[in-house]
Protein backbone atom coordinates (compact mmCIF):
# COMPACT_ATOMS: atom_id res chain seq x y z
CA UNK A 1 -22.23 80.96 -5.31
CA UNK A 2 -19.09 82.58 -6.30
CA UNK A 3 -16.67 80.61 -4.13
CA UNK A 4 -18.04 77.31 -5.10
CA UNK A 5 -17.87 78.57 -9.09
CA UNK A 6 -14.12 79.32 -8.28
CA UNK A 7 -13.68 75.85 -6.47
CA UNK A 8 -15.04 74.16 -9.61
CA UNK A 9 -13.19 75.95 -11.89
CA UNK A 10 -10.00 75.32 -9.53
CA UNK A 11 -11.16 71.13 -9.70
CA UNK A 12 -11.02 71.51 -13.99
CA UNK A 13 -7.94 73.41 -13.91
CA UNK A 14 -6.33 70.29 -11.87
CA UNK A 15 -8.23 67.80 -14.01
CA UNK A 16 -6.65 69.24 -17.19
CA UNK A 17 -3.41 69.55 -15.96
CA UNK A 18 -3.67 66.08 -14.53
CA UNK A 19 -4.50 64.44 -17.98
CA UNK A 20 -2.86 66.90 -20.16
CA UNK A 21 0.52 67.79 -18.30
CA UNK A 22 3.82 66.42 -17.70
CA UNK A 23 4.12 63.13 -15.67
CA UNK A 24 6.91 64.42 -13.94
CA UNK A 25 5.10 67.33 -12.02
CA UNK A 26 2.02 64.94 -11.51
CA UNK A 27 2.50 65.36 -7.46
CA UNK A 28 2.79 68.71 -7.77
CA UNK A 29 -0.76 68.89 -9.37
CA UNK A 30 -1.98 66.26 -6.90
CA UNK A 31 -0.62 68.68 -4.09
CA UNK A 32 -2.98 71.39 -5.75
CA UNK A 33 -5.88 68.66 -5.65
CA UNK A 34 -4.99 68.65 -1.85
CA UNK A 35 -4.99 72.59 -1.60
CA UNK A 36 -8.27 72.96 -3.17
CA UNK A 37 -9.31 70.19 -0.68
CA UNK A 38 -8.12 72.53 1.86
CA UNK A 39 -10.29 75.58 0.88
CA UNK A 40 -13.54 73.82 0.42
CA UNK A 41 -13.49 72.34 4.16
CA UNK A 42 -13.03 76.25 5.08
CA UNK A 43 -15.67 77.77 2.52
CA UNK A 44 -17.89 75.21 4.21
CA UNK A 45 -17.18 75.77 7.69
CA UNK A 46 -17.71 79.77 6.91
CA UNK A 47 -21.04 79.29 4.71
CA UNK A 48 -22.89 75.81 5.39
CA UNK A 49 -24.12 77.16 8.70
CA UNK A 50 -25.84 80.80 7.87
CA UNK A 51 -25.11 81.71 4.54
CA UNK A 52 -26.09 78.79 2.16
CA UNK A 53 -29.13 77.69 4.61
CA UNK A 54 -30.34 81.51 4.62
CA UNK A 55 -30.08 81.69 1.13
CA UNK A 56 -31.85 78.19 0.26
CA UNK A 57 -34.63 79.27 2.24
CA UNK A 58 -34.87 82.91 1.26
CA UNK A 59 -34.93 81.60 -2.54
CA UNK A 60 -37.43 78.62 -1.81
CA UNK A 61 -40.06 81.17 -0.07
CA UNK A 62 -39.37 83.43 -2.69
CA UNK A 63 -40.51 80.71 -5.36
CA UNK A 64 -43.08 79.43 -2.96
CA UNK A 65 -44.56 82.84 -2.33
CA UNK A 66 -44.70 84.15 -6.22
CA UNK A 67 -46.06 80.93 -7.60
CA UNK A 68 -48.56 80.32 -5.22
CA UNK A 69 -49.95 84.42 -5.34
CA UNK A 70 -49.86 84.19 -8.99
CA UNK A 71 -51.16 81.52 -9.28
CA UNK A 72 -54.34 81.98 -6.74
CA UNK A 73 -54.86 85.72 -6.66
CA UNK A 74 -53.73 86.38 -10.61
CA UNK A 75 -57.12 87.65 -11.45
CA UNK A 76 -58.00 89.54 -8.39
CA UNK A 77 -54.91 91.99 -7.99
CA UNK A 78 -53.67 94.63 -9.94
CA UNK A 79 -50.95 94.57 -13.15
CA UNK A 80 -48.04 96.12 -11.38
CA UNK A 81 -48.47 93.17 -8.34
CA UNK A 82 -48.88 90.55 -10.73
CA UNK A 83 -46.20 91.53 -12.08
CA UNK A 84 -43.96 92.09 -8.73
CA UNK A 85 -45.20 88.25 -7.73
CA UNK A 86 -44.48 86.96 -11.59
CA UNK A 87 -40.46 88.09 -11.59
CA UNK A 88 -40.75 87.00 -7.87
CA UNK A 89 -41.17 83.42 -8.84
CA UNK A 90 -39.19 83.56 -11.66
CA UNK A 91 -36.40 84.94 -9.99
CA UNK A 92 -36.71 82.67 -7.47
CA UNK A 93 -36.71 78.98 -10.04
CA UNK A 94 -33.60 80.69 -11.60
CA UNK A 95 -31.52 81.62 -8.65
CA UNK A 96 -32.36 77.84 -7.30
CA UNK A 97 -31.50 76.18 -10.40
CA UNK A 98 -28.41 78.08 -10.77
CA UNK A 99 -26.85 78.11 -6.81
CA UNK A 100 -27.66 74.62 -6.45
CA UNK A 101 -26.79 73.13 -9.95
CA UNK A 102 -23.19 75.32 -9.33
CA UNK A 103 -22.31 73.69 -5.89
CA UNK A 104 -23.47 70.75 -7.49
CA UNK A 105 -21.24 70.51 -9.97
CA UNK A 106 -18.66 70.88 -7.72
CA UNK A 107 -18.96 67.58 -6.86
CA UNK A 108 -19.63 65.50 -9.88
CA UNK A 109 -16.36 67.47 -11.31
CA UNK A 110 -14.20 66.56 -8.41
CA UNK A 111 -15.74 63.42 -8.35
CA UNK A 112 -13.98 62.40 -11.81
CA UNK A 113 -10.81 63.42 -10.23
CA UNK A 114 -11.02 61.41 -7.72
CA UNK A 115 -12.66 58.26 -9.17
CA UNK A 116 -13.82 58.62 -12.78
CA UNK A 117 -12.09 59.30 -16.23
CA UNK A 118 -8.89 61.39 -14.48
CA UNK A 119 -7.61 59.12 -12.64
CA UNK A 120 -7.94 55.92 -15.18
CA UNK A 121 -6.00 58.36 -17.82
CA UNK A 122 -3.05 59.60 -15.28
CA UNK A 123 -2.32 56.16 -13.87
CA UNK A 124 -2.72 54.75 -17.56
CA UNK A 125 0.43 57.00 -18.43
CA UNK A 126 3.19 54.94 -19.79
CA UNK A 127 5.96 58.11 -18.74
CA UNK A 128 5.33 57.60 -14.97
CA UNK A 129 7.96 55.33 -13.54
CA UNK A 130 6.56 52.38 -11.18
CA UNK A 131 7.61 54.03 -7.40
CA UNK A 132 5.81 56.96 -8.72
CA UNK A 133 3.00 54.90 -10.08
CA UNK A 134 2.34 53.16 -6.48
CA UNK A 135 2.82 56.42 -4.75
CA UNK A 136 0.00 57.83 -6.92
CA UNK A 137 -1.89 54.96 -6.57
CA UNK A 138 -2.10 55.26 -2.35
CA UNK A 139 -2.45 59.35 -2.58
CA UNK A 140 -5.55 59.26 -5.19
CA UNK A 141 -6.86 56.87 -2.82
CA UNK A 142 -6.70 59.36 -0.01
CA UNK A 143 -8.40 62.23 -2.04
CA UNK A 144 -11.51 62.62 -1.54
CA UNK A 145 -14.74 64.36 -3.53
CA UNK A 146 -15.32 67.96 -2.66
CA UNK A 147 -18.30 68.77 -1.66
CA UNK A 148 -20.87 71.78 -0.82
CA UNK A 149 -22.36 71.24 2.60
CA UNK A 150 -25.95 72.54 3.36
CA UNK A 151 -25.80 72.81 6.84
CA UNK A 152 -23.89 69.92 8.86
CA UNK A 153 -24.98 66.50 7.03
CA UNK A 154 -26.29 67.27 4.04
CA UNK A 155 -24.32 68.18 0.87
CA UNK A 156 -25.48 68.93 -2.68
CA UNK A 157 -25.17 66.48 -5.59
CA UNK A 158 -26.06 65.95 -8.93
CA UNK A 159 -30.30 65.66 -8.11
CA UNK A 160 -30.27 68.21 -5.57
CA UNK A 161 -31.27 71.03 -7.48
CA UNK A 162 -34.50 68.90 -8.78
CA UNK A 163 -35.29 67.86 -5.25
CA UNK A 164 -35.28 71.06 -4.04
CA UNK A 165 -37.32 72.52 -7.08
CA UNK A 166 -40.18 69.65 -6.51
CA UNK A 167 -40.00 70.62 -3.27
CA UNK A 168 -40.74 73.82 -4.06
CA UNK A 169 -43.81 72.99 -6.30
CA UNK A 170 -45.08 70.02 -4.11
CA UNK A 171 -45.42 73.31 -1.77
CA UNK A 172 -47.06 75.73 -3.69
CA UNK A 173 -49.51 72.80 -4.18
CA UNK A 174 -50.29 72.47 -0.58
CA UNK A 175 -51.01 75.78 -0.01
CA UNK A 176 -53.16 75.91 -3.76
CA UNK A 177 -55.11 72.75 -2.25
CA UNK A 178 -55.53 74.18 1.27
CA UNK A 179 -56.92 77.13 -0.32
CA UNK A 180 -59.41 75.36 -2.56
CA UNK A 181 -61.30 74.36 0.94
């Protein structure tokens, strides 16, 4: 969770500089764009396989677990496990909102680098000179979004962190319903 914090920090650092700086070090700041680029493919080739998926899942049975105990054996165990189950679940909507909804934004940030507000207002600059203008033109079309991978194929946008929450309740239900027969 850390790493992709610091990559989306990194991503409005660059944006910033990109809109706010001089037009004469704008391929120096693209260069950074490219760097950043650089240490997202490598925090996803080090996490995507074990540590995100382990987390995700650890998280998602956490939620699971809690809601559905509380939720079907509140009134038959004691205070101190209701209680253990209650922060349990809690724990576990807040820790999924908040991974997910960080490597999410990720994305949508680097996205308006790459193809929303950013770009429009650094090739709208009057102070770049036309041979810089066309180079910038070809290298923001080579950029790419950053993204958080969750395993190999799948990566995290802006609805992930409500798909994986109804997922999470759409589970709890199953097992509330399977009990109920």
């Amino acid at each position: 969770m850390v790493q992709a914090y610091c990559l989306r920090r990194y991503v409005k650092y660059i944006t910033h500089v990109l809109t706010v700086g001089e037009p004469k070090k704008t391929p120096k700041y693209l260069s950074l764009y490219r760097q950043d680029q650089d240490l997202c493919r490598y925090y996803n080739l080090i996490q995507q396989d074990g540590i995100v998926i382990s987390n995700i899942v650890l998280i998602m049975a956490g939620l699971v677990l809690g809601l559905y105990t509380v939720l079907s054996l509140g009134s038959q165990i004691s205070i101190p496990e209701l209680s253990l189950f209650l922060t349990c679940a809690v724990d576990g909507f807040l820790f999924l909102m908040l991974y997910v909804t960080i490597m999410s934004q990720l994305y949508s940030s680097s996205k308006q680098v790459v193809k929303g507000k950013a770009k429009e207002r650094l090739l709208s600059n009057i102070m770049i000179i036309p041979q810089q203008r066309r180079w910038i033109e070809r290298y923001m079309v080579s950029l790419q979004p950053l993204k958080a991978y969750i395993g190999y194929v799948n990566y995290v946008d802006g609805l992930t962190p409500l798909v994986m929450l109804s997922f999470c309740f759409h589970h709890t239900l199953d097992l509330l319903l399977i009990d109920a027969e």
